[in-house]
Structures are given as C-alpha cells and as structure tokens.
C-alpha atoms as a PDB file:
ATOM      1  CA  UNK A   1      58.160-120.707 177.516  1.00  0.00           C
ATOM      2  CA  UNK A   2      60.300-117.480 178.094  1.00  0.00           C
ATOM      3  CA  UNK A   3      62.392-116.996 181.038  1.00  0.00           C
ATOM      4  CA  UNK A   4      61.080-115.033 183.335  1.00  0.00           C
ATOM      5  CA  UNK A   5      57.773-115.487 182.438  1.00  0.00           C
ATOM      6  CA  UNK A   6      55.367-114.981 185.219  1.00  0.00           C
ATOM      7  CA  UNK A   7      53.828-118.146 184.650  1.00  0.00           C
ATOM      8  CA  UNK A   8      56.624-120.587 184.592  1.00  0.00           C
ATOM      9  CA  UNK A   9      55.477-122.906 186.650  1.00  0.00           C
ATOM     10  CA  UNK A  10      51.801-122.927 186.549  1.00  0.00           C
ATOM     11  CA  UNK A  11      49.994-125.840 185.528  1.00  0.00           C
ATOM     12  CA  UNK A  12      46.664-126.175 183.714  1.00  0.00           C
ATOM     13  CA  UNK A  13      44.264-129.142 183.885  1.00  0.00           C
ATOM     14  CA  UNK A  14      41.656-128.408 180.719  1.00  0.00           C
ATOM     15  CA  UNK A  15      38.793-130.387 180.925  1.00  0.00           C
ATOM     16  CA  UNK A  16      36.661-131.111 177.780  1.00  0.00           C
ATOM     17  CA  UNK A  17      35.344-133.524 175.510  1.00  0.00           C
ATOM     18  CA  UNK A  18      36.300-131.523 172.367  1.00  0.00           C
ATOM     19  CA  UNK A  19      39.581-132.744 171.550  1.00  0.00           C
ATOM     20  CA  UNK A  20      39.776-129.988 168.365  1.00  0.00           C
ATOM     21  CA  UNK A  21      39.292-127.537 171.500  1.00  0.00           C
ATOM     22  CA  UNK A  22      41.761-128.976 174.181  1.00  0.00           C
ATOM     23  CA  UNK A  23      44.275-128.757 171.411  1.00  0.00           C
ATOM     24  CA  UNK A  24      43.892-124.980 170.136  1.00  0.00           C
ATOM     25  CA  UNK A  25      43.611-124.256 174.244  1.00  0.00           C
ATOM     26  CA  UNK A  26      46.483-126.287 174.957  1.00  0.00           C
ATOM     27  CA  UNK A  27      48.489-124.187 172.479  1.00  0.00           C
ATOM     28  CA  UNK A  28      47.781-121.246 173.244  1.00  0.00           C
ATOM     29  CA  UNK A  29      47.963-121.698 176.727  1.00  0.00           C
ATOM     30  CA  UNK A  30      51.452-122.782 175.794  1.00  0.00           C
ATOM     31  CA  UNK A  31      52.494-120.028 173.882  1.00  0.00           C
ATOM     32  CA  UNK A  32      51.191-118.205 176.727  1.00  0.00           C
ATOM     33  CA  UNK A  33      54.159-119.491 179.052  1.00  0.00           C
ATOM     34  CA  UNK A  34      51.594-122.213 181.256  1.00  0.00           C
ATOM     35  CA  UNK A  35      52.495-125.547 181.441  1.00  0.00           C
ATOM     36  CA  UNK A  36      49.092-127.773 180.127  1.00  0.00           C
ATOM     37  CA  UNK A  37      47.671-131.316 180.836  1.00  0.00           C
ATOM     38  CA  UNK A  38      44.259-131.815 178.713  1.00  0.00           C
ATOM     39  CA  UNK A  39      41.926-134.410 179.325  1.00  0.00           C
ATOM     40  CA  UNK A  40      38.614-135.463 177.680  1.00  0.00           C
ATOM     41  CA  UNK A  41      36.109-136.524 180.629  1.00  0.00           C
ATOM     42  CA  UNK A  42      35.759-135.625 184.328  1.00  0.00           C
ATOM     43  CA  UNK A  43      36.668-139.361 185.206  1.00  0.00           C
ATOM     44  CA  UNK A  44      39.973-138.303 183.183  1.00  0.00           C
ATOM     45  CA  UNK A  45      40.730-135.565 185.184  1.00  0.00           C
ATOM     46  CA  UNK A  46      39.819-137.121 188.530  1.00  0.00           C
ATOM     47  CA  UNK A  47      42.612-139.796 187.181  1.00  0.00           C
ATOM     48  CA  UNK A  48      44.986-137.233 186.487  1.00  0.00           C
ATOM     49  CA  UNK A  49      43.972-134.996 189.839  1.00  0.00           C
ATOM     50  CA  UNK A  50      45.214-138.178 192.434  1.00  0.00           C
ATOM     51  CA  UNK A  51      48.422-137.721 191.140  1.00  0.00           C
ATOM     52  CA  UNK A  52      49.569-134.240 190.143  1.00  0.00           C
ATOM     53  CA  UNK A  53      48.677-130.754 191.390  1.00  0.00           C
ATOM     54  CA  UNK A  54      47.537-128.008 189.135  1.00  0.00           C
ATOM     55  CA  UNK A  55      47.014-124.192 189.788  1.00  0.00           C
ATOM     56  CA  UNK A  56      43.377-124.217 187.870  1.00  0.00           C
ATOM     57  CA  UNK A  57      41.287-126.007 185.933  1.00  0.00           C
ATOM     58  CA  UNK A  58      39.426-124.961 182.693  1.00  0.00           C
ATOM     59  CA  UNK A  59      36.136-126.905 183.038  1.00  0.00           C
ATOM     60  CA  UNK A  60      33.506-127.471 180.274  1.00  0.00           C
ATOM     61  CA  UNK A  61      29.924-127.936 181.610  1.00  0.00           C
ATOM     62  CA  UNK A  62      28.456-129.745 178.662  1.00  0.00           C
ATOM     63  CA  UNK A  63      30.344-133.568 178.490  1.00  0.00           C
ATOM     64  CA  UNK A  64      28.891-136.674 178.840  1.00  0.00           C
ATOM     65  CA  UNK A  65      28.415-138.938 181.865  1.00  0.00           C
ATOM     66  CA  UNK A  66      29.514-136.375 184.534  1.00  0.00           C
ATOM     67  CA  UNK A  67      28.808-132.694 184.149  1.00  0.00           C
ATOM     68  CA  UNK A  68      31.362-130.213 184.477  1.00  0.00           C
ATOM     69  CA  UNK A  69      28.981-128.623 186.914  1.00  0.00           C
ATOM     70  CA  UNK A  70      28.755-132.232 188.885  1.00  0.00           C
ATOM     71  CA  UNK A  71      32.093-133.009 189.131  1.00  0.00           C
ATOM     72  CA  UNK A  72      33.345-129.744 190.252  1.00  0.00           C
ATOM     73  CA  UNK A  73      30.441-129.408 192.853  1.00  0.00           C
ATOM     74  CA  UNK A  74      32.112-132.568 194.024  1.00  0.00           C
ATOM     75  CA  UNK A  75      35.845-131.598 193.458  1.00  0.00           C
ATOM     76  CA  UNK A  76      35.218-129.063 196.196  1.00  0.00           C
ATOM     77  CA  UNK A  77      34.478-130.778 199.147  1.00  0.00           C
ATOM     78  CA  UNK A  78      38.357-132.191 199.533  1.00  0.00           C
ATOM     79  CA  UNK A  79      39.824-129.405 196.781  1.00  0.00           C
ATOM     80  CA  UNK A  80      40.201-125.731 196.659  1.00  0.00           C
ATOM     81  CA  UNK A  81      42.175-125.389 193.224  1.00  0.00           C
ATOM     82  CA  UNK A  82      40.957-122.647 191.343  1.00  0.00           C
ATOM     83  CA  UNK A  83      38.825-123.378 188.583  1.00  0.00           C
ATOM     84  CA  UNK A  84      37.088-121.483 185.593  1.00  0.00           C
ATOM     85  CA  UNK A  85      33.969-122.889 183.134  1.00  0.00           C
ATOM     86  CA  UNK A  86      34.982-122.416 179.723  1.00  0.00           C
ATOM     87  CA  UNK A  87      31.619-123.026 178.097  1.00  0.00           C
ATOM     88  CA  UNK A  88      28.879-122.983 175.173  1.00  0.00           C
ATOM     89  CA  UNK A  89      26.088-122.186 178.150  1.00  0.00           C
ATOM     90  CA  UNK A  90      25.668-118.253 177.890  1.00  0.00           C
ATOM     91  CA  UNK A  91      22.624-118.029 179.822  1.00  0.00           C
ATOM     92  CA  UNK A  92      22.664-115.802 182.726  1.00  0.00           C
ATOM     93  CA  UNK A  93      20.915-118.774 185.144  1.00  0.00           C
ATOM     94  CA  UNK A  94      24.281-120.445 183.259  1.00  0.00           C
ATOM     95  CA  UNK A  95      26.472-118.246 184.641  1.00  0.00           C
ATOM     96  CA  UNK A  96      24.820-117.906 188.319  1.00  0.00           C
ATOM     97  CA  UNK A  97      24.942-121.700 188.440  1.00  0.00           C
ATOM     98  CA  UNK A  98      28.476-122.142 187.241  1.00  0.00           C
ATOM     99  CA  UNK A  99      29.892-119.752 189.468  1.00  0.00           C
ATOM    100  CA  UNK A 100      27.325-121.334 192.386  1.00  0.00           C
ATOM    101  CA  UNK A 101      28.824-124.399 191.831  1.00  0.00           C
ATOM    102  CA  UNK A 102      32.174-123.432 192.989  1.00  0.00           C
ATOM    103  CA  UNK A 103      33.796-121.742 190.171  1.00  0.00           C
ATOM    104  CA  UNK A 104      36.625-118.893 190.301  1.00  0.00           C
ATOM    105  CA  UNK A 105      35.049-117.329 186.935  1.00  0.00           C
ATOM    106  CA  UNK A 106      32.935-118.417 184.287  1.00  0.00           C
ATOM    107  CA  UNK A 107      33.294-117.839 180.004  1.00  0.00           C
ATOM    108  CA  UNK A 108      31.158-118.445 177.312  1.00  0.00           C
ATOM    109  CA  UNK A 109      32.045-120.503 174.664  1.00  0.00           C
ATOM    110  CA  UNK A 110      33.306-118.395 171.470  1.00  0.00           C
ATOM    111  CA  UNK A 111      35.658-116.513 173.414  1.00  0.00           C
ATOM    112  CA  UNK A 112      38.844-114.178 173.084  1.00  0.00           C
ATOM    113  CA  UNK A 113      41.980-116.426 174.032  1.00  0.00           C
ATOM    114  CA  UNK A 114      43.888-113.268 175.278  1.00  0.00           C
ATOM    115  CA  UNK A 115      40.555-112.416 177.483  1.00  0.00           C
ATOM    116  CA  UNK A 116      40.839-116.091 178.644  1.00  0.00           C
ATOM    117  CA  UNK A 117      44.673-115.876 179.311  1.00  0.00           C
ATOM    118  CA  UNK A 118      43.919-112.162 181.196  1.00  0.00           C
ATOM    119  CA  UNK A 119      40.925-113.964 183.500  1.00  0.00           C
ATOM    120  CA  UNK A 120      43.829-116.777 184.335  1.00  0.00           C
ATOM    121  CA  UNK A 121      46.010-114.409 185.315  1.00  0.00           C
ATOM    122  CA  UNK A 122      43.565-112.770 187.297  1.00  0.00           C
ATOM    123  CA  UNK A 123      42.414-115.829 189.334  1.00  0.00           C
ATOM    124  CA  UNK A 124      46.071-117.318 190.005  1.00  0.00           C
ATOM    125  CA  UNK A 125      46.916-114.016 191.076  1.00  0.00           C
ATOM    126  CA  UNK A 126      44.041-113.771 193.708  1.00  0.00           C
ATOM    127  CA  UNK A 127      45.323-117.511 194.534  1.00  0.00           C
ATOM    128  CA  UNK A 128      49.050-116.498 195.217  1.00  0.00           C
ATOM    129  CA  UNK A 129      48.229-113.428 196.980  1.00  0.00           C
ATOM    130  CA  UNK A 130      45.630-115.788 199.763  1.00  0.00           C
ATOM    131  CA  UNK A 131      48.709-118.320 200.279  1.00  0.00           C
ATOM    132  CA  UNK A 132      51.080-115.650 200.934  1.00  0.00           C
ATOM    133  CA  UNK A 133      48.381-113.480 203.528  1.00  0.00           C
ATOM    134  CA  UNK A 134      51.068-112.239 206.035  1.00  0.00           C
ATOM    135  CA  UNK A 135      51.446-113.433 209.648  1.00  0.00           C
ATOM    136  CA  UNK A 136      49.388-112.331 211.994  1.00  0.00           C
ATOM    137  CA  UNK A 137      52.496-112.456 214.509  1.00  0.00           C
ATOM    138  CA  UNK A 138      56.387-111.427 214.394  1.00  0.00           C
ATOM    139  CA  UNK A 139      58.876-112.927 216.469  1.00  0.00           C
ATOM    140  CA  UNK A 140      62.638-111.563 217.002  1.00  0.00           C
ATOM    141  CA  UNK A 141      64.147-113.131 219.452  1.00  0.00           C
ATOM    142  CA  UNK A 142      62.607-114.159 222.949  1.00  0.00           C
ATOM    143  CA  UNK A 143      59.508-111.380 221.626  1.00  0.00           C
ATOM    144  CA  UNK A 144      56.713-111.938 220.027  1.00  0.00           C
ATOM    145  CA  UNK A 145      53.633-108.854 218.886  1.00  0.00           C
ATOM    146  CA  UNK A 146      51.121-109.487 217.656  1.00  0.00           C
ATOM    147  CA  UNK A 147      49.618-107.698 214.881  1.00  0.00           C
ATOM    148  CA  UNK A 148      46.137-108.515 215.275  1.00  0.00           C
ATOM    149  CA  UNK A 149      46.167-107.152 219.000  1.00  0.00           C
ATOM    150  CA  UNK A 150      49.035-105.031 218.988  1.00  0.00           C
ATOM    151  CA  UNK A 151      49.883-106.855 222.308  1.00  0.00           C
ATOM    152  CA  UNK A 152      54.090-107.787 222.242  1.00  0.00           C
ATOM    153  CA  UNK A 153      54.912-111.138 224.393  1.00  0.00           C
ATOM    154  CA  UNK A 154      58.202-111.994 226.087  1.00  0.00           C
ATOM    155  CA  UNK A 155      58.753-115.908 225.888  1.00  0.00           C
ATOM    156  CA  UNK A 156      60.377-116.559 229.313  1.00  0.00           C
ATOM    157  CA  UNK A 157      61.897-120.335 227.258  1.00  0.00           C
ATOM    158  CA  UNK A 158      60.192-122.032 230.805  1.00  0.00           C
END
C-alpha cells in the first residue's frame, strides 16, 4: 500500500467460491492500495459481515447453497454497503436482475482488473460523497439559516 493512496483504508469483502479467483482478486486489489477479506460462500461472508465493516462487496452470483443474487437481496434489508456482481452471467436479463437485486454495478466474468479497480473507485466515490451531503443548516452563534428555506433563526437559549 503507498502512502497517500486514496484507498488506504477501504476494505473489500470478495465473495466467491473460486478460491483460484479470490486469490488473483485479492492481489490485485492489493496492489491496488485496498485492504481485502475473501471468503468462499455467502454463509462465509454473513460470518465475517457481524463482525467487521467493509466499504463494498464483490459478489459472485453463481455459488452453491445461497445465490449471490439471494443473499444480497437479503443483505439489503438491514445493509446499505455498496456492492458490485463480479460474474460469469453476461446476459442482459443477467445484468437487469443483478443490478435489480440491489447491486451498485454489475461485471461479467472475464474482465479487465484495471476496469474493475476504475468501477470501485467509482462506486466508493459516489458512497463518500452521500455520507458527506452538506447540512442543510449553519449555525454561528445564537443564529441559525437555513439553507433549504433561506429563513435565518435567532435561538433566544429559553
């Protein structure tokens, strides 16, 4: 990782049962300044979800037991983490599905690694930008105006 990277402390949860894959990703994710957790199952990563935060998941639809389609349909009714199919399904009706199902992005399976690392980038830059929307208000001293309806507000501290 190189310092001042702009990815120094983003964290990757890949998600597939190709271990050969989760390795070359994991490297080159690396190499790419992200910190990476792989796992080989969605049960895996709902393991590894209780306990740490990530800033997106790479998802694989085709695994057994629980889809990647499944478990992130499910992921997002109590998590908003960005998320992104990395996967052999090229079909458009794919795609539709994938992103239906609550993905950030979806990529067919072979892919370009720097395209990959440019679509990450992308998505954890839309992330960052919704958590730091500005205020709708500013307050200096007893005032306060807001922005929305232009309207400024003395606090009488009653």
């Amino acid at each position: 990782m190189t310092e001042g990277s702009l990815a120094v402390e983003q964290h990757i949860l890949v998600i597939d049962d190709d271990e050969r894959l989760r390795l070359l990703l994991r490297r080159f994710l690396e190499e790419s300044g992200f910190r990476v957790t792989d796992v080989g199952s969605a049960s895996d990563a709902r393991k590894v979800l209780d306990g740490l935060a990530f800033d997106l998941l790479i998802v694989d639809i085709m695994m057994p037991g629980e889809t990647g389609l499944e478990f992130l349909a499910d992921l997002r009714k109590k998590n908003a983490v960005p998320a992104l199919f990395l996967t052999a399904m090229a079909e458009t009706e794919h795609r539709i599905t994938g992103l239906e199902s609550g993905a950030d992005d979806y990529i067919s399976k072979p892919f370009e690694p720097r395209e990959l690392v440019l679509r990450i980038r992308s998505i954890l830059n839309r992330a960052a930008a919704q958590r730091e929307a500005p205020s709708k208000s500013i307050s200096f001293g007893p005032y306060s105006f807001d922005l929305t309806t232009g309207i400024l507000m003395h606090s009488t501290g009653r």
